[in-house]
PDB file of N, CA and C in Angstrom:
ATOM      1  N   UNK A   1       1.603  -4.447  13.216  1.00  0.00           N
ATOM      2  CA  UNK A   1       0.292  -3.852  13.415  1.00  0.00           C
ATOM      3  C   UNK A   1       0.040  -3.687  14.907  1.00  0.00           C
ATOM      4  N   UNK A   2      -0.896  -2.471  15.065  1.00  0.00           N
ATOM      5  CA  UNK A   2      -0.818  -2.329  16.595  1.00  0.00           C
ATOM      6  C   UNK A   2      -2.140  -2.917  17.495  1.00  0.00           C
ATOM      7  N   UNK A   3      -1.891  -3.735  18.374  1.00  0.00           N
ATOM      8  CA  UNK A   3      -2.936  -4.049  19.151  1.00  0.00           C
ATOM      9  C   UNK A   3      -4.015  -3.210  19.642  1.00  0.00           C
ATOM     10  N   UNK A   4      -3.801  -1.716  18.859  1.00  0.00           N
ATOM     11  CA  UNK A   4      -4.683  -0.944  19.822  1.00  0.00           C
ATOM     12  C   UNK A   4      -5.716  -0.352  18.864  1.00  0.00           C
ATOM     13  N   UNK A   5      -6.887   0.640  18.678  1.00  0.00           N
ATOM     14  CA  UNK A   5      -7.672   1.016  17.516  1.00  0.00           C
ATOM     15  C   UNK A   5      -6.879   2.269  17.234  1.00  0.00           C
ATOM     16  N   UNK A   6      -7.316   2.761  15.643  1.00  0.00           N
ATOM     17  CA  UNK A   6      -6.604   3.908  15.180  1.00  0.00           C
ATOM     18  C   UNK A   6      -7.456   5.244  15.785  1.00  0.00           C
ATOM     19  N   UNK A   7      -6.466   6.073  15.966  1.00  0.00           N
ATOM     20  CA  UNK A   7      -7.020   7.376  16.405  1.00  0.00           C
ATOM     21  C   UNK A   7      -8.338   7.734  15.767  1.00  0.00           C
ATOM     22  N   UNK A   8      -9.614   8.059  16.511  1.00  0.00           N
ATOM     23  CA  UNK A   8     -10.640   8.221  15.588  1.00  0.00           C
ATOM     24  C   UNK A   8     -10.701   9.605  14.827  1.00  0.00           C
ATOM     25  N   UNK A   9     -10.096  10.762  15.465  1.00  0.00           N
ATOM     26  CA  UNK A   9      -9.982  12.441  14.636  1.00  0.00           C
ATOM     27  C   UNK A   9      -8.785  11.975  13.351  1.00  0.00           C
ATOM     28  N   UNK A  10      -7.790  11.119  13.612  1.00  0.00           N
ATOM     29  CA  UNK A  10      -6.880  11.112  11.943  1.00  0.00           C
ATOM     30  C   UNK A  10      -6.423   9.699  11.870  1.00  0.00           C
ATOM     31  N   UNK A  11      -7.127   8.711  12.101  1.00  0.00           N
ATOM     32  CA  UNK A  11      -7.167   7.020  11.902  1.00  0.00           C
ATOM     33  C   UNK A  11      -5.709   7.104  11.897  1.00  0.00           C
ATOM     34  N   UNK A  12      -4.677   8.001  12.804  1.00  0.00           N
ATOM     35  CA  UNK A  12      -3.472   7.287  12.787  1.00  0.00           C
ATOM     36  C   UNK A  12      -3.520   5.761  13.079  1.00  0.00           C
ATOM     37  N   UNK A  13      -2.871   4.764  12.862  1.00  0.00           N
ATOM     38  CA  UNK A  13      -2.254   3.480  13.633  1.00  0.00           C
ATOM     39  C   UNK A  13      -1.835   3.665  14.918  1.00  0.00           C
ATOM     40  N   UNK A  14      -0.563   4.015  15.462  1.00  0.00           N
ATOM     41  CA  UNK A  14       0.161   3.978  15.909  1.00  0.00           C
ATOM     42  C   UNK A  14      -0.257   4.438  17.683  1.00  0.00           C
ATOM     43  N   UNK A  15      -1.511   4.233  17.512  1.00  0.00           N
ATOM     44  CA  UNK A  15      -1.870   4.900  19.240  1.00  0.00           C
ATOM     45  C   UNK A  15      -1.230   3.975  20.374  1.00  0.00           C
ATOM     46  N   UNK A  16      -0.952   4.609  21.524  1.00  0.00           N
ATOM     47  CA  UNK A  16      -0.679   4.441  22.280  1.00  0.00           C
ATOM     48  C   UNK A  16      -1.121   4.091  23.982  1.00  0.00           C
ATOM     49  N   UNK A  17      -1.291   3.350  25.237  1.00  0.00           N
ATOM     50  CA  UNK A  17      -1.945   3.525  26.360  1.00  0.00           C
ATOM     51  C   UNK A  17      -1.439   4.923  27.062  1.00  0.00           C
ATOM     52  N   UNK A  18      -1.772   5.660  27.857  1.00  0.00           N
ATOM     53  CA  UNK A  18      -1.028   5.894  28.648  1.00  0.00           C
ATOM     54  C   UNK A  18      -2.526   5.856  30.108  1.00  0.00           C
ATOM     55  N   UNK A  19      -2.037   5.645  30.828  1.00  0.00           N
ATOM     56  CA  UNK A  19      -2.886   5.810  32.108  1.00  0.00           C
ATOM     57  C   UNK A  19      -3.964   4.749  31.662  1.00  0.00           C
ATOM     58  N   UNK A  20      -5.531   5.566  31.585  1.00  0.00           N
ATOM     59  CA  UNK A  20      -6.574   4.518  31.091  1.00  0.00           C
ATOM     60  C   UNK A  20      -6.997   4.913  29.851  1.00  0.00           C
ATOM     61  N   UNK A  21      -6.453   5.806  29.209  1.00  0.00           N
ATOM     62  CA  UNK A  21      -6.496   6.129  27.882  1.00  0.00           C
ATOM     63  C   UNK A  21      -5.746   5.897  26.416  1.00  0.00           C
ATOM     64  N   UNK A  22      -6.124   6.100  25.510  1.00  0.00           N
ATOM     65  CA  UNK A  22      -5.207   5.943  24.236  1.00  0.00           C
ATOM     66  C   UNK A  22      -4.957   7.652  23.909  1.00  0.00           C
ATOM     67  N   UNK A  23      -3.412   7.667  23.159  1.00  0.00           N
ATOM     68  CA  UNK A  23      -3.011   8.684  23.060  1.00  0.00           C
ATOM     69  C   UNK A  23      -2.763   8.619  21.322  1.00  0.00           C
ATOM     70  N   UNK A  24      -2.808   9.487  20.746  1.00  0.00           N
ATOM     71  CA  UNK A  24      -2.451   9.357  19.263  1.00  0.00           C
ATOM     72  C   UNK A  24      -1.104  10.600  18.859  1.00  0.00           C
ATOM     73  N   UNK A  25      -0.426   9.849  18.387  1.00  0.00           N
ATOM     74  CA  UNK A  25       1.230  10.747  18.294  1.00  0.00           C
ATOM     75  C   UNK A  25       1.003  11.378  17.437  1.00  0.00           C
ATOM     76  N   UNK A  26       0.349  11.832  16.583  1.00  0.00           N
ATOM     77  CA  UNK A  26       0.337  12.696  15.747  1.00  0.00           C
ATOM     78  C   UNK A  26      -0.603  13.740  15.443  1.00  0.00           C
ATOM     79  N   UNK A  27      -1.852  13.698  16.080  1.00  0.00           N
ATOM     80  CA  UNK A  27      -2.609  14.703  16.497  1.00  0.00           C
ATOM     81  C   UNK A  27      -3.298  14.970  18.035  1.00  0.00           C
ATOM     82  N   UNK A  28      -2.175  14.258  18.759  1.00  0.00           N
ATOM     83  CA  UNK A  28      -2.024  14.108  20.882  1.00  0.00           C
ATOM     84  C   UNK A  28      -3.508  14.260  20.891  1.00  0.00           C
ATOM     85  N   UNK A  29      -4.706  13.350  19.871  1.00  0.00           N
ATOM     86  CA  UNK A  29      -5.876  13.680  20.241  1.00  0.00           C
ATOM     87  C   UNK A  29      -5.622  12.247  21.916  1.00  0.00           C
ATOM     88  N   UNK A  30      -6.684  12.245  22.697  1.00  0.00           N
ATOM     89  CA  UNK A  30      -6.754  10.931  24.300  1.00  0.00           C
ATOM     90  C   UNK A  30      -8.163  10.772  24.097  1.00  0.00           C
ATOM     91  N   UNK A  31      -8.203   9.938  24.050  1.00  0.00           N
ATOM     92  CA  UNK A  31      -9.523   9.246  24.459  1.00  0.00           C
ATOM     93  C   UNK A  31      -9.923   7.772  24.968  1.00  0.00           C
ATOM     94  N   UNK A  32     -10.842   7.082  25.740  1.00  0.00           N
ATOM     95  CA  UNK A  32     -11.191   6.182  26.556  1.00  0.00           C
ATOM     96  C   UNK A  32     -11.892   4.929  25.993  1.00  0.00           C
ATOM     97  N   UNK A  33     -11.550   4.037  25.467  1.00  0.00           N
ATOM     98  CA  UNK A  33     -11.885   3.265  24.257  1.00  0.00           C
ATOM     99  C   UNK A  33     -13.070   2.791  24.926  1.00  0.00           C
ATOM    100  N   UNK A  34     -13.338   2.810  26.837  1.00  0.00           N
ATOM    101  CA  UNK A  34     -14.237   2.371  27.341  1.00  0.00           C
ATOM    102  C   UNK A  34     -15.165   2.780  26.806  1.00  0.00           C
ATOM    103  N   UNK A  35     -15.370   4.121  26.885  1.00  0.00           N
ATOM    104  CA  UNK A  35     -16.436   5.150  26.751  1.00  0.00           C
ATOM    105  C   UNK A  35     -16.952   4.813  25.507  1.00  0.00           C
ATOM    106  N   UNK A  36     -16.066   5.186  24.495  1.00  0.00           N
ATOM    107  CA  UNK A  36     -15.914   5.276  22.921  1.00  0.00           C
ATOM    108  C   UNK A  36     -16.205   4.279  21.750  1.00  0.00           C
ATOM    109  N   UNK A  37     -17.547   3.665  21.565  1.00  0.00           N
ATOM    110  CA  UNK A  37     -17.632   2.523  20.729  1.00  0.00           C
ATOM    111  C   UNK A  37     -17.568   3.275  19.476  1.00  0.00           C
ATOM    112  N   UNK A  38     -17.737   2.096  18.493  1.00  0.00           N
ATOM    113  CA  UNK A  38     -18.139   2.407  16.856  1.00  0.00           C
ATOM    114  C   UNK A  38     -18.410   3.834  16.708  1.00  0.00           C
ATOM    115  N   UNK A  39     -20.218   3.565  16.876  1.00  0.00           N
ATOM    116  CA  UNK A  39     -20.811   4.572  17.002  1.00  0.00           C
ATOM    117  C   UNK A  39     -20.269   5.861  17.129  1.00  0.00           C
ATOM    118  N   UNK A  40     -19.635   6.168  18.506  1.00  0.00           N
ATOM    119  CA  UNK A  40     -19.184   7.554  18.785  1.00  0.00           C
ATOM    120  C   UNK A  40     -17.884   8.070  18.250  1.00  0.00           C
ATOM    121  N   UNK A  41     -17.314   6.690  17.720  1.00  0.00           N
ATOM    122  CA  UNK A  41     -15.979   7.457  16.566  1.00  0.00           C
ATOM    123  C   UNK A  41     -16.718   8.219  15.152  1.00  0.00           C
ATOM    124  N   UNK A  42     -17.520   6.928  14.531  1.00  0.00           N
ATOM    125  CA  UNK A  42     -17.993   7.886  13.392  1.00  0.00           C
ATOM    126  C   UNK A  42     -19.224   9.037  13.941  1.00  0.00           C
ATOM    127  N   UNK A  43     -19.247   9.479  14.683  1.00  0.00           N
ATOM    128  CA  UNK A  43     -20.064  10.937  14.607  1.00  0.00           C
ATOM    129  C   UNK A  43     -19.124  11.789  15.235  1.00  0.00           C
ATOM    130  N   UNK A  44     -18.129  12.085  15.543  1.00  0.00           N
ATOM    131  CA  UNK A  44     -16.990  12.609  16.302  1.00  0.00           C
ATOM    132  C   UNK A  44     -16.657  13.867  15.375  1.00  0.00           C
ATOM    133  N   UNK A  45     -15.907  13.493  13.810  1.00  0.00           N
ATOM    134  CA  UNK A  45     -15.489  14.258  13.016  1.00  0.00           C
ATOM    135  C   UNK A  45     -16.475  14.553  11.749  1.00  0.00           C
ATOM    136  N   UNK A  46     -17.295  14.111  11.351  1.00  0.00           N
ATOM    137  CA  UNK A  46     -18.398  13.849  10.546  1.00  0.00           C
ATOM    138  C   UNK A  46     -19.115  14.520  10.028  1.00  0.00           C
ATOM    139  N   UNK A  47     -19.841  15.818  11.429  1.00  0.00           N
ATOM    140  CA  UNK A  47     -20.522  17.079  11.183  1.00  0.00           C
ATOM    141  C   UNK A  47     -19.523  18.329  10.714  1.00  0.00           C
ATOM    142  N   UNK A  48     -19.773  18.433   9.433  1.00  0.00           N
ATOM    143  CA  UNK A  48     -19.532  19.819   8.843  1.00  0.00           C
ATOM    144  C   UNK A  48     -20.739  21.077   8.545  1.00  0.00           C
ATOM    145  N   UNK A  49     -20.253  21.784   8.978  1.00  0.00           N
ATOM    146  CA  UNK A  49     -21.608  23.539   8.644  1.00  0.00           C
ATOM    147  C   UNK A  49     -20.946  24.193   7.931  1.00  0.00           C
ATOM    148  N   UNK A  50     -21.960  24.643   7.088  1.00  0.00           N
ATOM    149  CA  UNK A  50     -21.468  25.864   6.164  1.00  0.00           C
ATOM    150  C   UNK A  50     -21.538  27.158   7.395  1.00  0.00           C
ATOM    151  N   UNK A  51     -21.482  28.334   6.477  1.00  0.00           N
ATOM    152  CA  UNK A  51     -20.973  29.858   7.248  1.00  0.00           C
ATOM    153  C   UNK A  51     -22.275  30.105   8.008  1.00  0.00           C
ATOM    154  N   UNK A  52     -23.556  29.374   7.453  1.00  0.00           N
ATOM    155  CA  UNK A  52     -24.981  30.011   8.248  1.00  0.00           C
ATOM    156  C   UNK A  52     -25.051  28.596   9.295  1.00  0.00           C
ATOM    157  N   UNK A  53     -24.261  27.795   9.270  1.00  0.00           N
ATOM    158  CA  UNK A  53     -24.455  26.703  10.612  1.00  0.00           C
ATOM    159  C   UNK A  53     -25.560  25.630   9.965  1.00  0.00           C
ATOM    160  N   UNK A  54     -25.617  25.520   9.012  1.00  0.00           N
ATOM    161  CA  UNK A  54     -26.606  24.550   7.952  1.00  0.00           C
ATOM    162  C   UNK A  54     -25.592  22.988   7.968  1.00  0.00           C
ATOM    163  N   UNK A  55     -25.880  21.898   8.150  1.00  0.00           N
ATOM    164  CA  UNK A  55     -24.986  20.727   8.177  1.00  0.00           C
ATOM    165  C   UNK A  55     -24.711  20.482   6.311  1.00  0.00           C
ATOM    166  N   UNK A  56     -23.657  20.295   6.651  1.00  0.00           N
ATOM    167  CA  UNK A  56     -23.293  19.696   4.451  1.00  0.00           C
ATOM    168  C   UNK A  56     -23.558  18.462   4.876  1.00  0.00           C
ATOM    169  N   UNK A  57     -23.534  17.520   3.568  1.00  0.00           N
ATOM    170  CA  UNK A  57     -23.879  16.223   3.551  1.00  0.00           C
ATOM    171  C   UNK A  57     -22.734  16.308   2.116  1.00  0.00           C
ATOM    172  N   UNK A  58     -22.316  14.888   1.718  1.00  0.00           N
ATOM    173  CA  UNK A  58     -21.541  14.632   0.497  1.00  0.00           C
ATOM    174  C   UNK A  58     -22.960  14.536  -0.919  1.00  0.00           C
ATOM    175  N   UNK A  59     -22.112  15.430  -1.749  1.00  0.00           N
ATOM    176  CA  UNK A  59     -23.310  15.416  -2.969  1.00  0.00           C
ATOM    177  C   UNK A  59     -23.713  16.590  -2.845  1.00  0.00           C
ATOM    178  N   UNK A  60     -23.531  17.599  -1.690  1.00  0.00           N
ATOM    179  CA  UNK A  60     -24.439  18.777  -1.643  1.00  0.00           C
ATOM    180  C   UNK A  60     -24.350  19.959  -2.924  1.00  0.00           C
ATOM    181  N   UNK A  61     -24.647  20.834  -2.964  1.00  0.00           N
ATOM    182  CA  UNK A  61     -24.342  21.775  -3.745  1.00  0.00           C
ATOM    183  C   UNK A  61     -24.156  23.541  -2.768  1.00  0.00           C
ATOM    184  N   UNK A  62     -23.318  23.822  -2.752  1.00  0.00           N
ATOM    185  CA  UNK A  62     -22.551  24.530  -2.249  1.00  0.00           C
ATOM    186  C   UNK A  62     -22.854  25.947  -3.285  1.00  0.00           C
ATOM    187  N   UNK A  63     -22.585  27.526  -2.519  1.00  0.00           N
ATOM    188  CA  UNK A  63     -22.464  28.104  -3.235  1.00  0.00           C
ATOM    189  C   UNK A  63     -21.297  29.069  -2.216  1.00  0.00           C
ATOM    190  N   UNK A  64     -19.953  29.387  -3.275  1.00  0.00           N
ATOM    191  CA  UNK A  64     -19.132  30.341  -2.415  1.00  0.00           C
ATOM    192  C   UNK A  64     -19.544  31.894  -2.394  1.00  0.00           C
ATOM    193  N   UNK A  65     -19.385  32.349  -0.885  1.00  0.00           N
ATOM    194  CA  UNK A  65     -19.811  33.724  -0.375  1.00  0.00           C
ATOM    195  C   UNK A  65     -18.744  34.317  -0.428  1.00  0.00           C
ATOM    196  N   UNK A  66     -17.563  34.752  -0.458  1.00  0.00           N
ATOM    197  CA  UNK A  66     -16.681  35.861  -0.916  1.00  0.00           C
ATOM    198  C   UNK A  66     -15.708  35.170  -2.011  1.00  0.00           C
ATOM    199  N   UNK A  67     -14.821  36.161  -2.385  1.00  0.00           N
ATOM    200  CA  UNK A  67     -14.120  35.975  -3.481  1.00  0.00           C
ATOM    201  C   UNK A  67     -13.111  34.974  -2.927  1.00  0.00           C
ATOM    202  N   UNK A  68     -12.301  33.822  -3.818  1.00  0.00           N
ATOM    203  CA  UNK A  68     -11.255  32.987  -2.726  1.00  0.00           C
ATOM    204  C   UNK A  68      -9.968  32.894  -3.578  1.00  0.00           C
ATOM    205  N   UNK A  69      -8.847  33.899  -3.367  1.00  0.00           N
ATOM    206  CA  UNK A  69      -7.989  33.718  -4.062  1.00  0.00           C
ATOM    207  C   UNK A  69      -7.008  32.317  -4.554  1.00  0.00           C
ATOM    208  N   UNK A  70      -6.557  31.479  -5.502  1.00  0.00           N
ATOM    209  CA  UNK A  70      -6.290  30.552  -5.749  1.00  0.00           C
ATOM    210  C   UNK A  70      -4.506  30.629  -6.159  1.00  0.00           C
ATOM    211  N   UNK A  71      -3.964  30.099  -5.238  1.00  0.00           N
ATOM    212  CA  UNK A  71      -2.472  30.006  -5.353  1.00  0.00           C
ATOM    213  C   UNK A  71      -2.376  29.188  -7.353  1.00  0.00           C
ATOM    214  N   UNK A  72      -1.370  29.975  -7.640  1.00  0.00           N
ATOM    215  CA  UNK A  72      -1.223  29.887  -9.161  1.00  0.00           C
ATOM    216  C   UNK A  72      -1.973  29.724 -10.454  1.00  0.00           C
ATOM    217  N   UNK A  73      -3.225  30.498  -9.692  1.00  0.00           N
ATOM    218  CA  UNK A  73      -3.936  31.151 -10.884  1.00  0.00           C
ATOM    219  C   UNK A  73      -3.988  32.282 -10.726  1.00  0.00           C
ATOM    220  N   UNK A  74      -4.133  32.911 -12.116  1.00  0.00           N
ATOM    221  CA  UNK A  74      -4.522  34.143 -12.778  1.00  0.00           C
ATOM    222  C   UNK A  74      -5.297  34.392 -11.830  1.00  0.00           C
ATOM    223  N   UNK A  75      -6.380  34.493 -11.450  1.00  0.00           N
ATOM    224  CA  UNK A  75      -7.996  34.878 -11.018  1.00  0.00           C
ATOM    225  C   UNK A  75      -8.351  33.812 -10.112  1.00  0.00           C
ATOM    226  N   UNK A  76      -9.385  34.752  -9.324  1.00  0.00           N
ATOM    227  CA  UNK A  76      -9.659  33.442  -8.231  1.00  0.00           C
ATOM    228  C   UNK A  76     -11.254  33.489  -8.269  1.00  0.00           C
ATOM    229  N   UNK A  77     -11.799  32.515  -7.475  1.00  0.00           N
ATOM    230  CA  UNK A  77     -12.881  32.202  -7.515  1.00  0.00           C
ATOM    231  C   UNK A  77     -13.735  32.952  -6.629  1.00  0.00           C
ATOM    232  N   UNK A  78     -15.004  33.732  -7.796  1.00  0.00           N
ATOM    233  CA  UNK A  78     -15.466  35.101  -7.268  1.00  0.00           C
ATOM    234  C   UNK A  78     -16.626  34.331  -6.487  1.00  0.00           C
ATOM    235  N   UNK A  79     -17.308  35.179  -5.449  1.00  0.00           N
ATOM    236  CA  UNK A  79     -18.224  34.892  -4.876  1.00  0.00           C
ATOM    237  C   UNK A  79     -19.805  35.006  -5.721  1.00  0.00           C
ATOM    238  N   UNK A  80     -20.240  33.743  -5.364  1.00  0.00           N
ATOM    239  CA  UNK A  80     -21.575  33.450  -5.905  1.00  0.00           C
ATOM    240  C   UNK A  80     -21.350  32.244  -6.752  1.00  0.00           C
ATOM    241  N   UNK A  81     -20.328  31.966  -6.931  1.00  0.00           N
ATOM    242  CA  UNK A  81     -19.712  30.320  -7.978  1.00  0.00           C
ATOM    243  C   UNK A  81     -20.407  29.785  -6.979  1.00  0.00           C
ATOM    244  N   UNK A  82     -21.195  28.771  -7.937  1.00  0.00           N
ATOM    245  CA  UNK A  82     -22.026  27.549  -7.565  1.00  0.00           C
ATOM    246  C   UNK A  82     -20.985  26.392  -7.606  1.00  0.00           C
ATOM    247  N   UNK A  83     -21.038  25.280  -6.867  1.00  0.00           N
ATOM    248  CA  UNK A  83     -20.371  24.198  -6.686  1.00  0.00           C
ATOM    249  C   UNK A  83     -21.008  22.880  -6.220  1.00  0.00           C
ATOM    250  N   UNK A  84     -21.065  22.152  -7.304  1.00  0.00           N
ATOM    251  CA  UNK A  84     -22.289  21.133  -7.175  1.00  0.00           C
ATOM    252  C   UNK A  84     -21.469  19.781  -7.053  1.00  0.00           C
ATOM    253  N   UNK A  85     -22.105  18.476  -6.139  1.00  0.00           N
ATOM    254  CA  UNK A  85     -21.653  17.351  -5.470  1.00  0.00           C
ATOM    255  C   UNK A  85     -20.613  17.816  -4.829  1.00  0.00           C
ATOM    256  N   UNK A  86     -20.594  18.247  -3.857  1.00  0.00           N
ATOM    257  CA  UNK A  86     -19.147  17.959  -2.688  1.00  0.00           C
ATOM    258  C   UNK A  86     -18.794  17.005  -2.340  1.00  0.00           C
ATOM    259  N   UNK A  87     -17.760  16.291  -1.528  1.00  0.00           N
ATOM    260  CA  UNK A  87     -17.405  15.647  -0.994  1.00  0.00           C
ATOM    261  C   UNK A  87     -16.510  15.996   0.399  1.00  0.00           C
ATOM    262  N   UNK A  88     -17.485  15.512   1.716  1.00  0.00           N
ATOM    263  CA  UNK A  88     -16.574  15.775   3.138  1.00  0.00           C
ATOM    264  C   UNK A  88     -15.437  15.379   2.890  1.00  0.00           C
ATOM    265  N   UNK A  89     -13.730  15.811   3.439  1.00  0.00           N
ATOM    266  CA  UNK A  89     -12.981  15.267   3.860  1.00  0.00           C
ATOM    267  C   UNK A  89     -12.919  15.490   5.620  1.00  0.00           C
ATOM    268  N   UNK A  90     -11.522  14.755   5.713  1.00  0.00           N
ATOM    269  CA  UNK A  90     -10.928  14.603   7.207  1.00  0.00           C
ATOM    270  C   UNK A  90      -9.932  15.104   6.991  1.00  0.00           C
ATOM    271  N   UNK A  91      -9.507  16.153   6.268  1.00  0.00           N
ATOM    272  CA  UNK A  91      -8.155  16.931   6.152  1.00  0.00           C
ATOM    273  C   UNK A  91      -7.575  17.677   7.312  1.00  0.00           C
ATOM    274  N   UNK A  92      -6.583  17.592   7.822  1.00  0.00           N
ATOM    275  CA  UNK A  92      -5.929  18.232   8.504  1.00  0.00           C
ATOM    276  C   UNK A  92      -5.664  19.313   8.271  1.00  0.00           C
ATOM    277  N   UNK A  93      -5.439  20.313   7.319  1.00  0.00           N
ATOM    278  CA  UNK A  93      -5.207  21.580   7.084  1.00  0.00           C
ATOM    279  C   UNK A  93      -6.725  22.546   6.859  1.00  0.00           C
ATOM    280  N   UNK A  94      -7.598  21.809   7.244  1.00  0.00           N
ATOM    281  CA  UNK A  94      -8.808  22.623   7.623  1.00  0.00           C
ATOM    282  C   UNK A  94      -9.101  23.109   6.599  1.00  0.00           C
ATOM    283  N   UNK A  95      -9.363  22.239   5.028  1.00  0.00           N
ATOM    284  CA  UNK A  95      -9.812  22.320   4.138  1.00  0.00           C
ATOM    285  C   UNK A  95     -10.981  20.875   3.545  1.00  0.00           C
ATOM    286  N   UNK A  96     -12.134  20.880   4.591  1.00  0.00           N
ATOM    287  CA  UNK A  96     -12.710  19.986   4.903  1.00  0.00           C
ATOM    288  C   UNK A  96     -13.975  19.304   3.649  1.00  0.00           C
ATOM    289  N   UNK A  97     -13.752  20.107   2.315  1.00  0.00           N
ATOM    290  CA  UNK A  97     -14.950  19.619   0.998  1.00  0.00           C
ATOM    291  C   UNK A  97     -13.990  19.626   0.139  1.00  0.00           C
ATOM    292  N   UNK A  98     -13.722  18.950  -0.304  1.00  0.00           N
ATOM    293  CA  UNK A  98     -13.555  18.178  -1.855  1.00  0.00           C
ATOM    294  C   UNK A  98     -14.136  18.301  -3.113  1.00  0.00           C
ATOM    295  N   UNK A  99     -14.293  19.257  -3.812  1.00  0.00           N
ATOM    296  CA  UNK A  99     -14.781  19.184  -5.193  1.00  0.00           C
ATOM    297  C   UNK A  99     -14.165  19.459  -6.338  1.00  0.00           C
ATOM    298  N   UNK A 100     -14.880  19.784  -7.081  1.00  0.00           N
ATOM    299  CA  UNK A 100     -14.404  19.979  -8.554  1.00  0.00           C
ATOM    300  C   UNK A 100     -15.399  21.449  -9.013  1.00  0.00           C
ATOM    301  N   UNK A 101     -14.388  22.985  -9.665  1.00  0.00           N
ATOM    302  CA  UNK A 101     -14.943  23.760  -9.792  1.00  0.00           C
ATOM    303  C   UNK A 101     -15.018  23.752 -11.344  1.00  0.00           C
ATOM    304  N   UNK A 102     -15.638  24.083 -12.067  1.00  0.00           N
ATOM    305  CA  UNK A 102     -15.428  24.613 -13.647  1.00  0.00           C
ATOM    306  C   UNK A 102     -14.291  25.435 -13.856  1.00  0.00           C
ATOM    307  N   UNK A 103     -13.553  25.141 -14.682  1.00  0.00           N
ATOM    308  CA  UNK A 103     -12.672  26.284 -14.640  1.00  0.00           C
ATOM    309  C   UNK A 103     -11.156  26.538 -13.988  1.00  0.00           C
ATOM    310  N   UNK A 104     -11.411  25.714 -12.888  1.00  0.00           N
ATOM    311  CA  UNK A 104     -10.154  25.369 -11.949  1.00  0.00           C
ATOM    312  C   UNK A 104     -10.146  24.019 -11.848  1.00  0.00           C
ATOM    313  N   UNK A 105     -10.633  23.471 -11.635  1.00  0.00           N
ATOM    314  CA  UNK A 105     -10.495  22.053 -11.460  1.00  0.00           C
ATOM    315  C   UNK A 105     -10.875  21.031 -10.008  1.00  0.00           C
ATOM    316  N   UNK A 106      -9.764  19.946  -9.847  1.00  0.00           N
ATOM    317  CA  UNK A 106     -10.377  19.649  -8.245  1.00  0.00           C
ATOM    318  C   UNK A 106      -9.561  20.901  -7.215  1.00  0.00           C
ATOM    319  N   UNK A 107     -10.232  20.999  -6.578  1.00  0.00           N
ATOM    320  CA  UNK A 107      -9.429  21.218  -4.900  1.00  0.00           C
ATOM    321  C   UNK A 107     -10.152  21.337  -3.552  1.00  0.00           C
ATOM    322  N   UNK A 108      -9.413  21.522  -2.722  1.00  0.00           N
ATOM    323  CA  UNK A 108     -10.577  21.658  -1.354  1.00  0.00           C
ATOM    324  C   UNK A 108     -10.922  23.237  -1.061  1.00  0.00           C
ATOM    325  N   UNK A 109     -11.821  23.188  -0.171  1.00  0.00           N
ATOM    326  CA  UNK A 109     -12.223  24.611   0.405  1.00  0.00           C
ATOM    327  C   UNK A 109     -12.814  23.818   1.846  1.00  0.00           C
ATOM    328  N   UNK A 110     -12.852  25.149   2.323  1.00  0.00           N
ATOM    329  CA  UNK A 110     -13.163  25.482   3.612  1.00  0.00           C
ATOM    330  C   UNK A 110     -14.776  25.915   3.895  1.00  0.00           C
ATOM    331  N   UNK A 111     -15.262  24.894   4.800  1.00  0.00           N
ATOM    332  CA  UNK A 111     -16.907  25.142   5.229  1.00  0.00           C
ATOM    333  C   UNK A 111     -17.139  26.368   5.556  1.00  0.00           C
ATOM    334  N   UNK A 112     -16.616  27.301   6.373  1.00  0.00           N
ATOM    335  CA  UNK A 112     -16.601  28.811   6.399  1.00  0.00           C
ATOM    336  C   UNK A 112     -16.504  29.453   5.362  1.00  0.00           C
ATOM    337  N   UNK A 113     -16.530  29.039   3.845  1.00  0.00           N
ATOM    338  CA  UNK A 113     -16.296  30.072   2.989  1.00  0.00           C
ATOM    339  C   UNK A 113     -17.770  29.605   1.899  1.00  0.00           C
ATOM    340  N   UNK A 114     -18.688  29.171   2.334  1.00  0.00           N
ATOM    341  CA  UNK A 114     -19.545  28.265   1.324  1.00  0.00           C
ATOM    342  C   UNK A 114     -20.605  28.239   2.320  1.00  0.00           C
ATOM    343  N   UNK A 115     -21.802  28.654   1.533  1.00  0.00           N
ATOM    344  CA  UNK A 115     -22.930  28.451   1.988  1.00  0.00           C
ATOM    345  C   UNK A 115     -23.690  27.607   1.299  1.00  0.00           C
ATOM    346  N   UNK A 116     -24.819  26.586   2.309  1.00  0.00           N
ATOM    347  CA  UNK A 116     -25.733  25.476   1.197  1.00  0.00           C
ATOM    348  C   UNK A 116     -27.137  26.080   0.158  1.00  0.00           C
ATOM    349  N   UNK A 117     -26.987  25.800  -0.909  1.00  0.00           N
ATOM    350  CA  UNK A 117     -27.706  26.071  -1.854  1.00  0.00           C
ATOM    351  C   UNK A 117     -29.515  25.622  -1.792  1.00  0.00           C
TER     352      UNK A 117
END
């Protein structure tokens, strides 16, 4: 285990010093643990906006604004599908809500494609 705190953008482990900073090997995020308490890790990655700049919260209800094609389905999910309780992630592939649609099932989407209800 490493003597040092986990990267706060992807809680890697494995951070590193270099100079007066910590370095994280897997998303080269640096930052100054001086500076950086509790506090300012969890509000760092936290804030998500839909397409009108409205903040989501987990639980929200979401509604998608264009059509979003779905790798190995038939049909994709037309715009105006309502999508109720979200859940934020910290995903790296910039698919940052978590839900469950009728019809398709779980998967993520993207805050740019969803406006709050």
């Amino acid at each position: 285990m490493s003597e040092f705190p986990p990267c706060p953008q992807c809680k890697c482990e494995y951070t590193y010093p270099s100079d007066n900073v910590l370095v994280c090997p897997e998303c080269f995020y640096e930052w100054n643990p001086a500076e950086a308490g509790p506090e300012a890790s969890e509000e760092t990655g936290t804030k998500v906006l839909d397409s009108n700049g409205n903040e989501l919260q987990n639980g929200d209800t979401v509604v998608v604004i264009k059509d979003l094609p779905v790798k190995g389905a038939p049909r994709s999910i037309k715009a105006g599908t309502k999508v109720k309780n979200i859940r934020l992630s910290d995903s790296n592939d910039g698919h940052n809500i978590d839900c469950k649609i009728d019809g398709f099932g779980a998967m993520g989407l993207k805050s740019e494609f969803v406006r709050k209800a």
